[in-house]
C-alpha atoms as a PDB file:
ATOM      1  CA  UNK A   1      81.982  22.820  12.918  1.00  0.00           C
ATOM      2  CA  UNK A   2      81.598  18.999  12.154  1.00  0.00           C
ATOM      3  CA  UNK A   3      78.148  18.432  10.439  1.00  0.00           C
ATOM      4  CA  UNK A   4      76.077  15.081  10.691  1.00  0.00           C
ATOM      5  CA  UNK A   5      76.847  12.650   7.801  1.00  0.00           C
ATOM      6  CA  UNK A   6      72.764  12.546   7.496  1.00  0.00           C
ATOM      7  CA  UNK A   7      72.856  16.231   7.321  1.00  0.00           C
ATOM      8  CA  UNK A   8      73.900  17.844   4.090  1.00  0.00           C
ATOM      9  CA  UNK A   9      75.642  21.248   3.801  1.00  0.00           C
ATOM     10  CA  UNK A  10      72.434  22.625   1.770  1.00  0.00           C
ATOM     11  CA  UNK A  11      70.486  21.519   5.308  1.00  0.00           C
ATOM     12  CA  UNK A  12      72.651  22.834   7.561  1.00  0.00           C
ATOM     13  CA  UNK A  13      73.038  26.700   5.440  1.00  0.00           C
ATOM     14  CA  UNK A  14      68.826  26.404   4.546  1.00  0.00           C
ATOM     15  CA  UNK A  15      68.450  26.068   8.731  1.00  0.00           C
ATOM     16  CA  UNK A  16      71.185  28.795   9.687  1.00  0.00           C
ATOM     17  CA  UNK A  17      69.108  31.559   7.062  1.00  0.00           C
ATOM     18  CA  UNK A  18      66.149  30.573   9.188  1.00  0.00           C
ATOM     19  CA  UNK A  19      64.327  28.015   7.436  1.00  0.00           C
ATOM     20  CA  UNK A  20      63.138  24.995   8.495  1.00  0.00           C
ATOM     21  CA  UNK A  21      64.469  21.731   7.007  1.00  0.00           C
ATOM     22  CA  UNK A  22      63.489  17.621   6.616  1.00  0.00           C
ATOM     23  CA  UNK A  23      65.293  15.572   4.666  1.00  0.00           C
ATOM     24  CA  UNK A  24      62.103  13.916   3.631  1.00  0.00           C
ATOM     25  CA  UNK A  25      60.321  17.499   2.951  1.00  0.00           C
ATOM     26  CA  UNK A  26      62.863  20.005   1.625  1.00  0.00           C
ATOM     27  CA  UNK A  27      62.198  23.314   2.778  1.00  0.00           C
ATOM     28  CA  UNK A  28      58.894  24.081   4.585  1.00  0.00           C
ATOM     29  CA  UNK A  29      58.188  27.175   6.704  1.00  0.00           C
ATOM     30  CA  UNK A  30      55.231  28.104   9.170  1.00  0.00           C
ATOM     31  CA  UNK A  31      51.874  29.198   7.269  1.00  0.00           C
ATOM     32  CA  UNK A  32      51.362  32.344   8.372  1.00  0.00           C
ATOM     33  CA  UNK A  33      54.558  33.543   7.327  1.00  0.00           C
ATOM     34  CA  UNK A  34      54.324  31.822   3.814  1.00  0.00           C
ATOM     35  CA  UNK A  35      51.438  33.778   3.453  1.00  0.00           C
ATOM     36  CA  UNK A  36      52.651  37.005   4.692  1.00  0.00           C
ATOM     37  CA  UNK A  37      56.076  36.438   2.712  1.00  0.00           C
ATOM     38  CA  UNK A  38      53.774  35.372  -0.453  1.00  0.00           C
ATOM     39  CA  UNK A  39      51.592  38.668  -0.101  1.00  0.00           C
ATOM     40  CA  UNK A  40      48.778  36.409  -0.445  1.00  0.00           C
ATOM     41  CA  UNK A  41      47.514  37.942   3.121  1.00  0.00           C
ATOM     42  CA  UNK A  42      49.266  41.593   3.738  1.00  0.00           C
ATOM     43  CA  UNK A  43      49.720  40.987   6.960  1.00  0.00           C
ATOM     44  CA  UNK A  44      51.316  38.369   9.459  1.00  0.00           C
ATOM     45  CA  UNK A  45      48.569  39.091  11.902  1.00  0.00           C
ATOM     46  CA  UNK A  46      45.538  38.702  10.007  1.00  0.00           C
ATOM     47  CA  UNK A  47      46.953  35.141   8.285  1.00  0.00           C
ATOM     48  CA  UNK A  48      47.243  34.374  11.821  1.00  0.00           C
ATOM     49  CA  UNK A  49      43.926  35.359  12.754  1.00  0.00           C
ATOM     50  CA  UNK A  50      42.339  33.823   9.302  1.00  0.00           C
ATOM     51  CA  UNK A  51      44.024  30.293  10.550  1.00  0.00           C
ATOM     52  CA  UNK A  52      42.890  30.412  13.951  1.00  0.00           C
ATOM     53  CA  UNK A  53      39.051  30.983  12.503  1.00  0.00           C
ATOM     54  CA  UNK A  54      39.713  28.056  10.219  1.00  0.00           C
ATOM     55  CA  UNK A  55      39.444  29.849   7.126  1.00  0.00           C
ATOM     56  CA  UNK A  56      42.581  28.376   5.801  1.00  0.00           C
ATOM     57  CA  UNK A  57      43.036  24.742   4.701  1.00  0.00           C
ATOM     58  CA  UNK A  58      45.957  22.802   3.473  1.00  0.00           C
ATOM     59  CA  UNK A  59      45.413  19.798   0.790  1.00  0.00           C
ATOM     60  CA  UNK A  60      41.955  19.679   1.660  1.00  0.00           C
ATOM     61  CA  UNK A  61      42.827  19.893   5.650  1.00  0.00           C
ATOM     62  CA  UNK A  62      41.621  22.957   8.171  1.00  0.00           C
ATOM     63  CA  UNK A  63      45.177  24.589   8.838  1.00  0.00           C
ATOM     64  CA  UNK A  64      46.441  26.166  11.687  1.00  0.00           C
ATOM     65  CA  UNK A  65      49.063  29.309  11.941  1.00  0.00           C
ATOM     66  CA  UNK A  66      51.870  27.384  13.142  1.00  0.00           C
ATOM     67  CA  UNK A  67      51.409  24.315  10.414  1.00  0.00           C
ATOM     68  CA  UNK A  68      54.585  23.655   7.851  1.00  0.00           C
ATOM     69  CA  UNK A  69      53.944  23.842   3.952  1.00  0.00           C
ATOM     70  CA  UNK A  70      56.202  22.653   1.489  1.00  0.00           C
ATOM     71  CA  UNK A  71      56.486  23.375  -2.440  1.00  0.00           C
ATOM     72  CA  UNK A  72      53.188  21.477  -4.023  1.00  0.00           C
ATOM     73  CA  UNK A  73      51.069  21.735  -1.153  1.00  0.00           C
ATOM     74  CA  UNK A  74      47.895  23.012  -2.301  1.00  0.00           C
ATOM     75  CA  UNK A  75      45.986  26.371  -0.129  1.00  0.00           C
ATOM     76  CA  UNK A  76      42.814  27.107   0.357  1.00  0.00           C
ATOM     77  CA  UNK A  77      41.228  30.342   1.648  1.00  0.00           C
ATOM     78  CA  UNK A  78      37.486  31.390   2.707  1.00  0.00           C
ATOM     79  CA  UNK A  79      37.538  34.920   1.867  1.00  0.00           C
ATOM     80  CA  UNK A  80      34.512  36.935   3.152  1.00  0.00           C
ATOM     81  CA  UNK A  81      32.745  36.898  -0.606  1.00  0.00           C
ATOM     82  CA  UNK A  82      35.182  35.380  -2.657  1.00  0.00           C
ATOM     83  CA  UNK A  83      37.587  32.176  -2.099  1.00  0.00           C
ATOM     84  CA  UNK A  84      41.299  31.399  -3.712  1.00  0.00           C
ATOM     85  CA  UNK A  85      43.185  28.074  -3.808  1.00  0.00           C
ATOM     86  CA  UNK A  86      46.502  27.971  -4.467  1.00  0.00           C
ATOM     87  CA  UNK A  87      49.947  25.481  -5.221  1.00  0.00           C
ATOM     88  CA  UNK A  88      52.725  26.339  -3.369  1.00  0.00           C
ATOM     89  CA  UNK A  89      55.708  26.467  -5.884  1.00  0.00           C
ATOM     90  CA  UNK A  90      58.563  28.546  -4.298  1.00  0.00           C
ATOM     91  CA  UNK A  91      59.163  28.699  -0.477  1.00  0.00           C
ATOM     92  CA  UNK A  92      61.040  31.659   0.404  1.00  0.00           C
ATOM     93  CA  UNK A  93      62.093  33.642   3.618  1.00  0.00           C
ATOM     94  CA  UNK A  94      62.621  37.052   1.928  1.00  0.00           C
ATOM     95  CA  UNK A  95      60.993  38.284  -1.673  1.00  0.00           C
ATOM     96  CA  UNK A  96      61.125  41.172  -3.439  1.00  0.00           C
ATOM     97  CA  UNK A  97      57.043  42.460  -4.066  1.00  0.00           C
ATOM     98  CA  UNK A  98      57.109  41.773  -7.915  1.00  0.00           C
ATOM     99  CA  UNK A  99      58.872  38.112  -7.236  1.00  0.00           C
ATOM    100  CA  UNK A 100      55.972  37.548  -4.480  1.00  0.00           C
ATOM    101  CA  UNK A 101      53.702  36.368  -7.206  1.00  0.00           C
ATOM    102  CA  UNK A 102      56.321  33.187  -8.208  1.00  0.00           C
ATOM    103  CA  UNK A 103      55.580  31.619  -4.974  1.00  0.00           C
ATOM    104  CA  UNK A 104      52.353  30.253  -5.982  1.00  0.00           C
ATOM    105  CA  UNK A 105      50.385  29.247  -8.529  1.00  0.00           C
ATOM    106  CA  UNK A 106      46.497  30.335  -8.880  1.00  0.00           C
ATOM    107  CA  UNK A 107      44.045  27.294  -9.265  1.00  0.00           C
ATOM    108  CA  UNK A 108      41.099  28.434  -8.703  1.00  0.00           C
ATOM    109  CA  UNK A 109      39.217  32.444  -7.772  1.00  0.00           C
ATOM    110  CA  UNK A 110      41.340  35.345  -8.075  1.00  0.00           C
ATOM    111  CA  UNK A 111      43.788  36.957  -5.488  1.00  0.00           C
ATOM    112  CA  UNK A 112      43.147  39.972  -3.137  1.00  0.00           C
ATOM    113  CA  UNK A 113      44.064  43.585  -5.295  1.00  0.00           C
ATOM    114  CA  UNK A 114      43.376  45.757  -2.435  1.00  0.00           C
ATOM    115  CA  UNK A 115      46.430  47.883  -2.628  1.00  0.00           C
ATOM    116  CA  UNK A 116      47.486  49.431   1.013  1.00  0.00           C
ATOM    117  CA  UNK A 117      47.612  53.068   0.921  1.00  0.00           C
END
């Protein structure tokens, strides 16, 4: 397979594991799943659901489910009682649950420590 000349080899592997990929960005990947992947929010569905009540902001802007963040992008989220923001440092498609916590970086509150059952 011939690649683009504009297209580097890191691109082209980053894209077939099933990220997304702009030269000017790096990596990025859909905000739901960061936050699902991060274990910020447990599950997929309810990031989704916290975006689409615009509960979730991105450097300073309302967020929806489907919008890309990138390493340094800074998260915001309206808990019911409580609210965390956040610095993206590590985008990831698959973690282990201890290496969750190296995606981000706390700035300000206090993440959930609800453990599931």
């Amino acid at each position: 397979m011939k690649i683009n000349n504009t297209f580097s080899i890191k691109a082209w592997i980053l894209i077939n594991l099933g990220f997304c990929y702009n030269k000017d960005w790096g990596v990025f990947m859909r905000l739901d799943k960061y936050l699902k992947v991060s274990r910020i929010i447990k599950r997929r569905t309810v990031a989704k659901e916290a975006c689409e009540n615009g509960r979730v902001s991105i450097n300073g802007k309302i967020a929806k489910p489907s919008t890309d963040i990138k390493e340094n992008d800074i998260i915001e989220i309206q808990y019911a009682t409580k609210s965390l923001k956040a610095r993206i440092t590590n985008v990831a498609e698959h973690v282990r649950k201890e290496e969750a916590k190296d995606m981000y970086e706390i700035l300000v509150g206090e993440e959930d420590t609800d453990e599931e059952e």
